[in-house]
Structures are given as structure tokens and as C-alpha cells.
N, C-alpha and C. Protein backbone atom coordinates (compact mmCIF):
# COMPACT_ATOMS: atom_id res chain seq x y z
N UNK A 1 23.68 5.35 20.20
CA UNK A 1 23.00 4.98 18.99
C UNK A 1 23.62 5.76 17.83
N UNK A 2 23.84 4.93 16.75
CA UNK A 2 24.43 5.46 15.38
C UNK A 2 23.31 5.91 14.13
N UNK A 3 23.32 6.90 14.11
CA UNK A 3 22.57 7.39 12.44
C UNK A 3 23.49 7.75 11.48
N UNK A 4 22.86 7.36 10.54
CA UNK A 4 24.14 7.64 9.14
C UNK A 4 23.12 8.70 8.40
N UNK A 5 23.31 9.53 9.14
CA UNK A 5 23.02 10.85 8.09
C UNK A 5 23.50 11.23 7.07
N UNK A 6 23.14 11.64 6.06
CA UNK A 6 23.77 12.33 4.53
C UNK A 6 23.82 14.10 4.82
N UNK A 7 25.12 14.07 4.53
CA UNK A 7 25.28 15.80 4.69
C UNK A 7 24.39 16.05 3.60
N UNK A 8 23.97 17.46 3.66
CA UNK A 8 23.33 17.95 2.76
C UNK A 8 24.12 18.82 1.70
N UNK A 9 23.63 18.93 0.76
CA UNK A 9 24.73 19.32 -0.41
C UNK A 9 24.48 20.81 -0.33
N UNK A 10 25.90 21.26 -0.65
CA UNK A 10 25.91 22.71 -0.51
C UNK A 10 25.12 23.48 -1.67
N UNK A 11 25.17 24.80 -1.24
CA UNK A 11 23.77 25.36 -1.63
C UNK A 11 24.17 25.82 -2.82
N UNK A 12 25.16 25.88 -3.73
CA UNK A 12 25.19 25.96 -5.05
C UNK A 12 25.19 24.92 -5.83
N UNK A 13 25.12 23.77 -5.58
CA UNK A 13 24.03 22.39 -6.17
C UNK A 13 22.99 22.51 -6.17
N UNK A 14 21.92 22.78 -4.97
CA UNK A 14 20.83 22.62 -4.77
C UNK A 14 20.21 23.32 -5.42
N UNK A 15 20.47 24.70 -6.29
CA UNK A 15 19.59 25.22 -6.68
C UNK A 15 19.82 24.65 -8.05
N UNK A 16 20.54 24.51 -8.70
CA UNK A 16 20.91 23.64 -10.23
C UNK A 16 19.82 22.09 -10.04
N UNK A 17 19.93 21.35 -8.93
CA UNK A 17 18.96 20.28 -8.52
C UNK A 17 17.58 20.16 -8.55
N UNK A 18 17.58 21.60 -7.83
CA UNK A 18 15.70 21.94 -8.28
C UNK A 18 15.29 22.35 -9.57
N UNK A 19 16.02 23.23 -10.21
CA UNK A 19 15.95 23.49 -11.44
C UNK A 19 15.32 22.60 -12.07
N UNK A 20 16.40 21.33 -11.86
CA UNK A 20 16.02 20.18 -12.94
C UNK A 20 15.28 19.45 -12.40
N UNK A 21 15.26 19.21 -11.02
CA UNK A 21 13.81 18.16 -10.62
C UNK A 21 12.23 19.43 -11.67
N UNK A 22 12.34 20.44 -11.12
CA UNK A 22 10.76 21.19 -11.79
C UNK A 22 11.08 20.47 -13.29
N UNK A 23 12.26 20.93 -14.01
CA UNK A 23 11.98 20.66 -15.22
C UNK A 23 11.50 19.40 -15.29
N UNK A 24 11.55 18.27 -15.24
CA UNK A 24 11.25 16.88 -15.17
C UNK A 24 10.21 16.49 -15.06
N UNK A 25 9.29 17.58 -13.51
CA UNK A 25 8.00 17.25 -13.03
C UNK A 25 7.42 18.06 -14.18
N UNK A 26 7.99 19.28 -14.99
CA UNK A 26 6.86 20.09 -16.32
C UNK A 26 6.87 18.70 -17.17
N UNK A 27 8.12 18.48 -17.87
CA UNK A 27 8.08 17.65 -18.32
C UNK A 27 7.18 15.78 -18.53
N UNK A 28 6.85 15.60 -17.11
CA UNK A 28 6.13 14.79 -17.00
C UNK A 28 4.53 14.67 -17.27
N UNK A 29 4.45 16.42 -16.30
CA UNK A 29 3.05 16.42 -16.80
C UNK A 29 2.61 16.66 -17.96
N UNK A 30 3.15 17.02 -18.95
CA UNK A 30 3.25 17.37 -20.36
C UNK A 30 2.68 15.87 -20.69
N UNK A 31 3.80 15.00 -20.53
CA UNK A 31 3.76 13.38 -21.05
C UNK A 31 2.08 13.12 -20.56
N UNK A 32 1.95 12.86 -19.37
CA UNK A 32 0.80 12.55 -18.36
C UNK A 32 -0.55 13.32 -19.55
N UNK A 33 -0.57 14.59 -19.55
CA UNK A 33 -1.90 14.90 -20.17
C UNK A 33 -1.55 14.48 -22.12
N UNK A 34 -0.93 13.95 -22.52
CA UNK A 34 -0.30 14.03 -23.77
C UNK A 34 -1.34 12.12 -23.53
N UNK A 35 -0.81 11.73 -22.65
CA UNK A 35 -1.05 10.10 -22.48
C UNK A 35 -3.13 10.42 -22.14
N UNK A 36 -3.04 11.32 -21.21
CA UNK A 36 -5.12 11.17 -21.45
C UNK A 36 -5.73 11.96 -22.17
N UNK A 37 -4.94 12.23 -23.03
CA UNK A 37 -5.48 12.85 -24.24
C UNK A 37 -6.02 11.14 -25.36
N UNK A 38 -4.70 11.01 -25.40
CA UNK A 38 -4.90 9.70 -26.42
C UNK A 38 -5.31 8.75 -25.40
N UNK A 39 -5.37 9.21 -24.55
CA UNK A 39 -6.14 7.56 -23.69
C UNK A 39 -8.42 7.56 -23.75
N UNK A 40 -8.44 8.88 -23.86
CA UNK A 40 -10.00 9.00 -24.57
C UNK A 40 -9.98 8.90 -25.28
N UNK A 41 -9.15 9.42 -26.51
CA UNK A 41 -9.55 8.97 -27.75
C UNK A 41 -9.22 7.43 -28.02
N UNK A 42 -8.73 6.78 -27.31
CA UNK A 42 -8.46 5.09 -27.64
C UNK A 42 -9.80 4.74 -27.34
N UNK A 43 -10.36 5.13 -26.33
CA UNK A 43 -11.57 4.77 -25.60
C UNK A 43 -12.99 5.13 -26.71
N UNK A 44 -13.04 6.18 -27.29
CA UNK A 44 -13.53 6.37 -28.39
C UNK A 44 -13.50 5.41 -29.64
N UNK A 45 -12.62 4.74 -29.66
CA UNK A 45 -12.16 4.04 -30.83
C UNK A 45 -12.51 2.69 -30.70
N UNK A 46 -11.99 2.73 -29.07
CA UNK A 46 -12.94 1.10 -28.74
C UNK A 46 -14.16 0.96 -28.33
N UNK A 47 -15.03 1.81 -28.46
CA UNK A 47 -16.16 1.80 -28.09
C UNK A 47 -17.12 1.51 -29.72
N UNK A 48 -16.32 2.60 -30.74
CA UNK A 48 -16.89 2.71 -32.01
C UNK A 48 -16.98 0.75 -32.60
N UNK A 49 -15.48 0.43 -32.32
CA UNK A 49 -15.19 -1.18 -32.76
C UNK A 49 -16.45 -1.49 -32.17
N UNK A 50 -16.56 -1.43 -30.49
CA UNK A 50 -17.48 -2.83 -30.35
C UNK A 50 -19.21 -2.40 -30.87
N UNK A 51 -19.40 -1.66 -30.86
CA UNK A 51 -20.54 -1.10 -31.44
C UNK A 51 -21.15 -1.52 -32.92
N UNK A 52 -19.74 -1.64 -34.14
CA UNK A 52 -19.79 -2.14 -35.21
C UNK A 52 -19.62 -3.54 -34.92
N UNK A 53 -18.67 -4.39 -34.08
CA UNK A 53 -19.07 -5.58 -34.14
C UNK A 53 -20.37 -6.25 -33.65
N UNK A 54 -20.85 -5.40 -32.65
CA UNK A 54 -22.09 -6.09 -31.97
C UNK A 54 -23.44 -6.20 -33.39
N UNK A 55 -23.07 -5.10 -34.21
CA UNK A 55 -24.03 -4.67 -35.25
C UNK A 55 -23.89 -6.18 -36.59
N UNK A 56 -22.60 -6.35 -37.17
CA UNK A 56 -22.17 -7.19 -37.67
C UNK A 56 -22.41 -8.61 -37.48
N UNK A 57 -22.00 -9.26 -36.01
CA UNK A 57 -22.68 -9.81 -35.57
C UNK A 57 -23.13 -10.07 -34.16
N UNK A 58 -24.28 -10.11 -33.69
CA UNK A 58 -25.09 -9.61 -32.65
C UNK A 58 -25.00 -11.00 -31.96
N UNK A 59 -24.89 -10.43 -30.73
CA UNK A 59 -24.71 -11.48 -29.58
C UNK A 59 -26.18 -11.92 -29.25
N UNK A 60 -27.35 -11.49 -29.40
CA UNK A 60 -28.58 -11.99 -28.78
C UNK A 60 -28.77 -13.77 -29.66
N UNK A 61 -29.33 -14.30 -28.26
CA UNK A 61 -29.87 -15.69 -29.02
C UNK A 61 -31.31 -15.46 -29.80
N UNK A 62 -31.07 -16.60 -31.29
CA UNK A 62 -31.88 -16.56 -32.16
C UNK A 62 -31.20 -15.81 -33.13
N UNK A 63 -30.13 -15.15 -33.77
CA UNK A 63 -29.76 -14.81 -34.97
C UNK A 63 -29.45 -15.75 -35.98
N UNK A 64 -28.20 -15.19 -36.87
CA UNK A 64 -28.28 -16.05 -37.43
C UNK A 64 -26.57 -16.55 -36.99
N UNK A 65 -25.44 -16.37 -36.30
CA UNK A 65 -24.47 -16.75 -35.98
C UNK A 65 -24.92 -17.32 -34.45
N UNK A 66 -26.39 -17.64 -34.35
CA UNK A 66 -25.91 -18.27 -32.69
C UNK A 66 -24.75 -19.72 -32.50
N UNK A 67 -24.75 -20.46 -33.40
CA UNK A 67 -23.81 -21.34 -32.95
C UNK A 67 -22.37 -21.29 -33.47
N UNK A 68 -22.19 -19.95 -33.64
CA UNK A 68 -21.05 -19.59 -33.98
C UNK A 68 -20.23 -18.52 -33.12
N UNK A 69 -18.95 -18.70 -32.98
CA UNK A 69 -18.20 -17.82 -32.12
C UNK A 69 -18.08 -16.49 -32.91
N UNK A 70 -18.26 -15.41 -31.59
CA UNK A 70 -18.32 -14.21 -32.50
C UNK A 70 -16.65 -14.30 -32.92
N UNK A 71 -15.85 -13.06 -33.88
CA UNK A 71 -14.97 -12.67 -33.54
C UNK A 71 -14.73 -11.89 -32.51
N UNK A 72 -12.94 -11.65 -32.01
CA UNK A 72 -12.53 -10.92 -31.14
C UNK A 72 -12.52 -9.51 -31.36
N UNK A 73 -12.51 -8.53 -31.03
CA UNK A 73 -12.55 -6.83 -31.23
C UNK A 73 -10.99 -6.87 -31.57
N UNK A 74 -11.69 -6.30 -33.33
CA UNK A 74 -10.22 -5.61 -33.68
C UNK A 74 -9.45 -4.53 -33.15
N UNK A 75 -8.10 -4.44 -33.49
CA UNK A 75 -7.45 -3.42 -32.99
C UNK A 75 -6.47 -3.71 -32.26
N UNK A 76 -5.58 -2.48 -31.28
CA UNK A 76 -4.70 -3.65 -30.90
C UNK A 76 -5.16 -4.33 -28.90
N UNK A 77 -4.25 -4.39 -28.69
CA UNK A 77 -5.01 -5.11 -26.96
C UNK A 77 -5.61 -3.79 -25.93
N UNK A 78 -6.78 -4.22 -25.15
CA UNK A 78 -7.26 -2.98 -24.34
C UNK A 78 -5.82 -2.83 -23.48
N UNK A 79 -5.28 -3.56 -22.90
CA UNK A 79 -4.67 -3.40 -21.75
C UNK A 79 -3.11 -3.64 -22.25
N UNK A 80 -2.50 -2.21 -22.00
CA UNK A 80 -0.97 -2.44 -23.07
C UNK A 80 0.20 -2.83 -21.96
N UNK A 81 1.15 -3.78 -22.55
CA UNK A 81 2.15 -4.59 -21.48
C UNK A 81 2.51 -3.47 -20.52
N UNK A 82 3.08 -3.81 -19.14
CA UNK A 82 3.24 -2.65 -18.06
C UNK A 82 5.17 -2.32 -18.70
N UNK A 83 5.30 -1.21 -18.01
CA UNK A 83 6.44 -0.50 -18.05
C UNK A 83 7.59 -1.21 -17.84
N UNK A 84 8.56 -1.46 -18.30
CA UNK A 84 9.76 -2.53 -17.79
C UNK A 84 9.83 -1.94 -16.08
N UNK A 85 9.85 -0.43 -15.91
CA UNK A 85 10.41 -0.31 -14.32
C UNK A 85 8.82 0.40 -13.62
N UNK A 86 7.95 -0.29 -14.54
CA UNK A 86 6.78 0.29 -13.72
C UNK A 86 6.42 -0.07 -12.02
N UNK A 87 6.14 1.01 -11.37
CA UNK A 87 5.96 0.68 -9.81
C UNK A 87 4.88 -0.38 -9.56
N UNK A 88 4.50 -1.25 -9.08
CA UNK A 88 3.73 -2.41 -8.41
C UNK A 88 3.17 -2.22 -7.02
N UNK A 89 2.02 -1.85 -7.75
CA UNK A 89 1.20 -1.33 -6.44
C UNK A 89 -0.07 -2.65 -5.69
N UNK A 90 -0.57 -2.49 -5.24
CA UNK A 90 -1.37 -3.13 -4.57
C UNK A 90 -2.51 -2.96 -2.70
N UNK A 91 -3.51 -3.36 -2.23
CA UNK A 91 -3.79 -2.67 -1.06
C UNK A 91 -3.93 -1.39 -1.68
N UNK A 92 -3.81 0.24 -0.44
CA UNK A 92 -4.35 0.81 -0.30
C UNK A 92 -3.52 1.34 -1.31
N UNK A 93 -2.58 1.52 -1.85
CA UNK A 93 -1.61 1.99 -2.80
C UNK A 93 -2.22 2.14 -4.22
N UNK A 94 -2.96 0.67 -4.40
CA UNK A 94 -3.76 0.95 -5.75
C UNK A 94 -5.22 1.41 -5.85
N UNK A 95 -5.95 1.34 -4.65
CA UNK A 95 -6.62 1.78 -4.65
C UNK A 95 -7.00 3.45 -4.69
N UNK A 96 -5.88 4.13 -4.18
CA UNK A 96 -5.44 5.27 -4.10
C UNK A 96 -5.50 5.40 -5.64
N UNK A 97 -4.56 5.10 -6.34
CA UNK A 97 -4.35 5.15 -7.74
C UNK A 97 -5.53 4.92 -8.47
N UNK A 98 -6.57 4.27 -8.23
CA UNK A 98 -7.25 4.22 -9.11
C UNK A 98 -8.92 4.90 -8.88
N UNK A 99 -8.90 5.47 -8.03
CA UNK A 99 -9.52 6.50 -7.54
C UNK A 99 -9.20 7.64 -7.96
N UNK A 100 -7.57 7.88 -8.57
CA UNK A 100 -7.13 9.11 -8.95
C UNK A 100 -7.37 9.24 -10.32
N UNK A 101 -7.42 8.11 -11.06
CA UNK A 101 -7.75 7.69 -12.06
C UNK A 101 -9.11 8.21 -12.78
N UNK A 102 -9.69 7.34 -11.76
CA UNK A 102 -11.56 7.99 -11.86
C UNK A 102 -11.65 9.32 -11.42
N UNK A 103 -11.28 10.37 -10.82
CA UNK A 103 -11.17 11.71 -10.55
C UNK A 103 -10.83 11.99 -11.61
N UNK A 104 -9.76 12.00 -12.19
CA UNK A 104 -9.01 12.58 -12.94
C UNK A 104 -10.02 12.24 -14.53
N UNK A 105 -10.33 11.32 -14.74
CA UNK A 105 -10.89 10.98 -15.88
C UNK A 105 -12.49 11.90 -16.13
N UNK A 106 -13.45 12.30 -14.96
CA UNK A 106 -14.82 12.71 -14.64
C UNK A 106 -16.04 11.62 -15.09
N UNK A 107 -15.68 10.74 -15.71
CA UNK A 107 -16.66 9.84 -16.22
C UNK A 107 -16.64 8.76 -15.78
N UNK A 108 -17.55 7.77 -15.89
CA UNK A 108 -17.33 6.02 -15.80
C UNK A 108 -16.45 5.70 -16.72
N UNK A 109 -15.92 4.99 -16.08
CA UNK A 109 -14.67 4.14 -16.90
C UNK A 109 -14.74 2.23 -16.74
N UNK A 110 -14.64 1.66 -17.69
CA UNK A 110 -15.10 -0.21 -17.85
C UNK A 110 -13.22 -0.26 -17.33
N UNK A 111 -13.46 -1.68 -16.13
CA UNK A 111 -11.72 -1.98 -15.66
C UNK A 111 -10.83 -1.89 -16.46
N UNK A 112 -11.44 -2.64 -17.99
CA UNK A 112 -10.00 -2.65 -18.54
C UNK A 112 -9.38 -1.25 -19.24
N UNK A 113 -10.39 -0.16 -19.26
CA UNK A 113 -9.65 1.23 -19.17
C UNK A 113 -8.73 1.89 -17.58
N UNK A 114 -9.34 1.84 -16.79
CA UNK A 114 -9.13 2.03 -15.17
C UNK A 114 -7.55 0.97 -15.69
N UNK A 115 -7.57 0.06 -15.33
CA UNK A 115 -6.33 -0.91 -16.08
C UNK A 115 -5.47 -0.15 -16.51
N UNK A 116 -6.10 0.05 -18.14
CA UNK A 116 -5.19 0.71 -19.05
C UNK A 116 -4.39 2.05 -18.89
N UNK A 117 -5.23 2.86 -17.67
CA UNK A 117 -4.90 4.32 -17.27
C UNK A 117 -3.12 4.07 -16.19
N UNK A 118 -3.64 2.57 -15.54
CA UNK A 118 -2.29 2.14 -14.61
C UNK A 118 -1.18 2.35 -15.07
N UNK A 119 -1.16 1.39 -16.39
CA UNK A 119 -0.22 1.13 -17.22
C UNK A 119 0.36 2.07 -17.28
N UNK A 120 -0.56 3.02 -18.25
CA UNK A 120 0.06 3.73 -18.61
C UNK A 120 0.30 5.23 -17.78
N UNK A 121 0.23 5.27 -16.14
CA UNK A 121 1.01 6.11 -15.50
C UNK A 121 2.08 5.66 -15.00
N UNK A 122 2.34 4.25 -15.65
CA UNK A 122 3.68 3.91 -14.80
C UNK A 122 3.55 2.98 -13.36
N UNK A 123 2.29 2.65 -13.24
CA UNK A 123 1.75 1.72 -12.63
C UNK A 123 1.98 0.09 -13.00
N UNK A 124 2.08 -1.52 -12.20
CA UNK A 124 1.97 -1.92 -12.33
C UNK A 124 0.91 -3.04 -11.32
N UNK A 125 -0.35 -3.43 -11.34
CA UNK A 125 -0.73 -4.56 -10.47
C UNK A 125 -0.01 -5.46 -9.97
N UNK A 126 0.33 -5.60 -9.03
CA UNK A 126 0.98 -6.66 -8.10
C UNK A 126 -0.07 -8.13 -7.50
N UNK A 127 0.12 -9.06 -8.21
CA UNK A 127 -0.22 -10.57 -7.68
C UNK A 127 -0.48 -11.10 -9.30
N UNK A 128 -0.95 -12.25 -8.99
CA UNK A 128 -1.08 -13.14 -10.46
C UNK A 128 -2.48 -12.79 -11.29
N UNK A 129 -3.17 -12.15 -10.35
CA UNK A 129 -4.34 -11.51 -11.25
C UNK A 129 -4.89 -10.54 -10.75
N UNK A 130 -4.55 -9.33 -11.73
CA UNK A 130 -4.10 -8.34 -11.73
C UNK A 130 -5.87 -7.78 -12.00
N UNK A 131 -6.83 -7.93 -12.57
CA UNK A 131 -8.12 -8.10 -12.36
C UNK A 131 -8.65 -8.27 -11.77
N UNK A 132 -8.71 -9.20 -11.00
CA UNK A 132 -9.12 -9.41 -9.89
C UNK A 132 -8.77 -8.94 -8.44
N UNK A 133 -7.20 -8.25 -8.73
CA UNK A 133 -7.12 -7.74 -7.96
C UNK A 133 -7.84 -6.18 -8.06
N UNK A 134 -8.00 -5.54 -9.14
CA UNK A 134 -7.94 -4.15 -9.03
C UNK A 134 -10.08 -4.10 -8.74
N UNK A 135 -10.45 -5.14 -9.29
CA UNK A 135 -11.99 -5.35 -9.29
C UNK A 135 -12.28 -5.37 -7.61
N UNK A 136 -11.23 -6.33 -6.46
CA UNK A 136 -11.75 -6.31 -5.34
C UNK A 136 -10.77 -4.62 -4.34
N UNK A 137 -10.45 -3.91 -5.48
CA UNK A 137 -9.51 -3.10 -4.89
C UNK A 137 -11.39 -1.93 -5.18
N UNK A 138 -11.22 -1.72 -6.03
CA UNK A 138 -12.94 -0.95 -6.61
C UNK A 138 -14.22 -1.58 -5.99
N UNK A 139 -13.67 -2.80 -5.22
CA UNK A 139 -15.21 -3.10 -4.68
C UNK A 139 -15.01 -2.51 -2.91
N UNK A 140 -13.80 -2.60 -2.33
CA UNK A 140 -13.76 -1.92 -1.35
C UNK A 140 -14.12 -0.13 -1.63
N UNK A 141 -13.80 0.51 -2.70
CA UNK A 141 -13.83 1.56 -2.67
C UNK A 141 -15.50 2.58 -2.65
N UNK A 142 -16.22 1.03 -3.59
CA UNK A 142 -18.18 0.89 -3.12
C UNK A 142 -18.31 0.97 -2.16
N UNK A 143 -17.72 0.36 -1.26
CA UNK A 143 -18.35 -0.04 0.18
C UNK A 143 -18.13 1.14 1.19
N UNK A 144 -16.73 1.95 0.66
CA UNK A 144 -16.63 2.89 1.49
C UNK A 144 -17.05 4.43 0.88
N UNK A 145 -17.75 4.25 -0.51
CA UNK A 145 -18.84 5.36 -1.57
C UNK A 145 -17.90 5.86 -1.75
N UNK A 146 -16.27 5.78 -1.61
CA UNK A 146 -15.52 6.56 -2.74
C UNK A 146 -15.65 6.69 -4.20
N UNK A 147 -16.37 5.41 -5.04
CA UNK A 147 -16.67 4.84 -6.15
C UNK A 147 -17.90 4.70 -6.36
N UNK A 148 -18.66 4.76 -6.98
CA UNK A 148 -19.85 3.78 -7.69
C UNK A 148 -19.86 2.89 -8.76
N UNK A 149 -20.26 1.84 -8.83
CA UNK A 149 -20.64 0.72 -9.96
C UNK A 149 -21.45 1.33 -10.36
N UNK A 150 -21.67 1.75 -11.75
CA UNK A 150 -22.75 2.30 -12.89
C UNK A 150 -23.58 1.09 -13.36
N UNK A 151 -22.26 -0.04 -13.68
CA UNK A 151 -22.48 -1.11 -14.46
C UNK A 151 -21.89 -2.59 -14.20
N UNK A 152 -22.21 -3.26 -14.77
CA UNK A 152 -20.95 -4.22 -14.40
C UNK A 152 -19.53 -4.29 -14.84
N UNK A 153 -18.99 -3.80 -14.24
CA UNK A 153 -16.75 -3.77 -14.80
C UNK A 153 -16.89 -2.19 -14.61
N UNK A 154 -18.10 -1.45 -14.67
CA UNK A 154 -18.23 0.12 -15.00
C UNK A 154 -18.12 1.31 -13.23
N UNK A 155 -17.19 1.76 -13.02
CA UNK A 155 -17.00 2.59 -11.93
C UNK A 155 -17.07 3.90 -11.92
N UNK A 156 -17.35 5.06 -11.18
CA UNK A 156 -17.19 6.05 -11.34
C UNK A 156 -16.82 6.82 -9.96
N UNK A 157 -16.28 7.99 -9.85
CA UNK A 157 -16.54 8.35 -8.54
C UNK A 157 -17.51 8.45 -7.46
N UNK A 158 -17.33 8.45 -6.22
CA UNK A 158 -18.42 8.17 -5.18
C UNK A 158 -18.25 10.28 -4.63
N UNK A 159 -18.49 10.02 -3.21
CA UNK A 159 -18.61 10.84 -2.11
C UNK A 159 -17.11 10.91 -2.28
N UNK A 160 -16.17 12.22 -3.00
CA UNK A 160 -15.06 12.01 -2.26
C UNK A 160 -15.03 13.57 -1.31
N UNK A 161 -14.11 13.28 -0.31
CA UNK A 161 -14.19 14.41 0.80
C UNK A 161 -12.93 15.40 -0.29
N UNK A 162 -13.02 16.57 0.04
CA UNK A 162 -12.08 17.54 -1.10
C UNK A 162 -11.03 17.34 -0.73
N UNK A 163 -10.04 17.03 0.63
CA UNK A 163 -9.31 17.04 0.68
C UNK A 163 -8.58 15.69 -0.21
N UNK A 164 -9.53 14.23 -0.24
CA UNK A 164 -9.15 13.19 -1.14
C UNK A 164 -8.88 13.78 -2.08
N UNK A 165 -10.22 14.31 -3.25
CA UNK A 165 -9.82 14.61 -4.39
C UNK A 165 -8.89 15.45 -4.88
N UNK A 166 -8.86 16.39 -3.98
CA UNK A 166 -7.09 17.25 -4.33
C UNK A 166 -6.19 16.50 -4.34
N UNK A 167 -6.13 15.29 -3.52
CA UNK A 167 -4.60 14.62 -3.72
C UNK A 167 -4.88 13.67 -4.56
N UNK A 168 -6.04 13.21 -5.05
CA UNK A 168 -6.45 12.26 -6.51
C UNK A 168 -5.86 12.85 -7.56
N UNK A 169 -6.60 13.96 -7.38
CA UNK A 169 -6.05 15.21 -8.49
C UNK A 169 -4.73 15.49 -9.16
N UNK A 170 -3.80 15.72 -8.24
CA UNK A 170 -2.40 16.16 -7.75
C UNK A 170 -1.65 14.80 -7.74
N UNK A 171 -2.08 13.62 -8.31
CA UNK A 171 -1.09 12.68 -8.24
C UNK A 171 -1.23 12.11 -9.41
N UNK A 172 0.27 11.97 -9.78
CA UNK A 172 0.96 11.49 -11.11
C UNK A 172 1.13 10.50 -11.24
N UNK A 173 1.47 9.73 -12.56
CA UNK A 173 2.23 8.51 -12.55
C UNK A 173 3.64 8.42 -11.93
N UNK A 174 3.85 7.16 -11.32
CA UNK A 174 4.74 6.45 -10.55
C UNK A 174 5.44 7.15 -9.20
N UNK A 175 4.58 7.81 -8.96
CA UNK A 175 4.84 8.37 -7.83
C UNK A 175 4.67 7.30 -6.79
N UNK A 176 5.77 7.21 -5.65
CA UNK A 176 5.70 6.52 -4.57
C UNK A 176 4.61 6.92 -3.61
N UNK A 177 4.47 8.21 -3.22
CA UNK A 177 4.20 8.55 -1.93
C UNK A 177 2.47 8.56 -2.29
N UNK A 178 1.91 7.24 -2.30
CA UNK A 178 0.23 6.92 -2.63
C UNK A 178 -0.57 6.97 -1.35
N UNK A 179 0.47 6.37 -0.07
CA UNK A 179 0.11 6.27 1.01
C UNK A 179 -0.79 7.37 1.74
């Protein structure tokens, strides 16, 4: 039997290699908390919008716009286009991810933030609906109390065992190894 092993590179590369892999991983996490920094405060911002539109005009029947379409929430889209080389996750891969998501965040979060957190670690949903997928990816995660539904679209963390949440914790955007 044949293996095609890769020699390993001699040991005055390797330490110039690590060097720069750490720098990359500081570097990332820098980006990573730089990105949920402004990813609450977006969440802040869209919460303030729908609050003033609901006020402006109010969805209950009997006002005075009931036979009128509300407008759409200004601003720009909840859910921002995915990464040209973002990873495409799906199964236990995204669910992983978005469990790390909700750890990492401490609060309830509505999908299309949980969504928006994908995106923007470099995540992409894999199938044609990408909602529906991540909604029945969060409804397995109820069933097994990793998660709770607060609300409707609204999730939060469940029962996680510590050893989960350390690796919820401890995991970055576009990292392969979700498994």
C-alpha cells in the first residue's frame, strides 16, 4: 500500500510559520470582536427603526392605515450578502455555528440576526433556503435544550454541558473543524 506523505518542513520554517499563523489568528480575533461590537449596535439600531415605525404606523386592526400597506424598515438589509469565499455550512456544522453564535452573543437573538452573525463570521447557509434551513437547524437544537425559543424567530441558549460551551466559545469565523 502507497501513502503520499508530505515531508515536514524543516525546523527553521516552522517557526517563521507559526509566527505568522498566531499573527493572523490575533489578527482575526481583533476583526471577529471589532464585527460584534458593531453587530449589537446594528441590532440597537434596528430595533430603535422598528419601534418608530410600529409608532408611525401601527400594525393593529382598526387604525387609521388598516387598508394600507405599512412601509418597509428603513435602513440598509438585516441580512448582508455572504462572503465571496464564505464556508457553506449546513446539518450539524451549522448548527454548531449557531449555537456558538447564541453563546457568544448571552442574549436572545430574532433569526435574521443569528443569520446576520453567519455572514458575517464567514459563514454561508447551504440549500435554496437558507431560513428555513437555519430555523429547522434551531428547532433541532429545542428539542435537544441546547436552545430555547423565547419567541417566535427569537432563540437563546438552552442546557449547554461546559465542555459544549467552551468550544461555542473558542470558535471563530470560518473555521472548518465545526464537527
Amino acid at each position: 500500500m502507497r501513502t503520499n506523505h508530505r515531508p515536514l518542513l524543516p525546523f527553521r520554517d516552522r517557526r517563521a510559520l507559526l509566527d505568522r499563523s498566531q499573527e493572523l489568528a490575533d489578527a482575526a480575533g481583533r476583526v471577529d470582536d471589532e464585527q460584534r461590537r458593531l453587530a449589537a449596535e446594528f441590532a440597537v439600531l434596528r430595533r430603535e427603526l422598528g419601534s418608530i415605525r410600529d409608532r408611525l404606523w401601527p400594525a393593529q386592526p382598526g387604525r387609521a392605515f388598516r387598508n394600507a400597506r405599512r412601509p418597509g424598515m428603513p435602513g440598509p438589509a438585516p441580512i448582508p450578502p455572504a462572503a465571496r469565499n464564505a464556508v457553506p455550512i449546513r446539518g450539524r456544522a451549522l448548527r454548531y455555528a449557531s449555537v456558538a453564535v447564541l453563546a457568544r452573543a448571552g442574549s436572545p437573538m430574532p433569526l435574521a440576526e443569528i443569520h446576520r452573525a453567519l455572514h458575517l463570521s464567514g459563514f454561508v447557509i447551504a440549500g435554496d433556503h437558507a431560513v428555513k434551513t437555519l430555523g429547522d437547524a434551531l428547532a433541532y437544537e429545542c428539542r435537544a435544550a441546547r436552545v430555547r425559543r423565547t419567541a417566535r424567530g427569537v432563540y437563546t441558549t438552552g442546557e449547554l454541558s461546559p465542555a459544549r460551551r467552551r468550544r461555542a466559545l473558542a470558535l471563530r469565523g470560518g473555521e472548518r473543524s465545526l464537527a
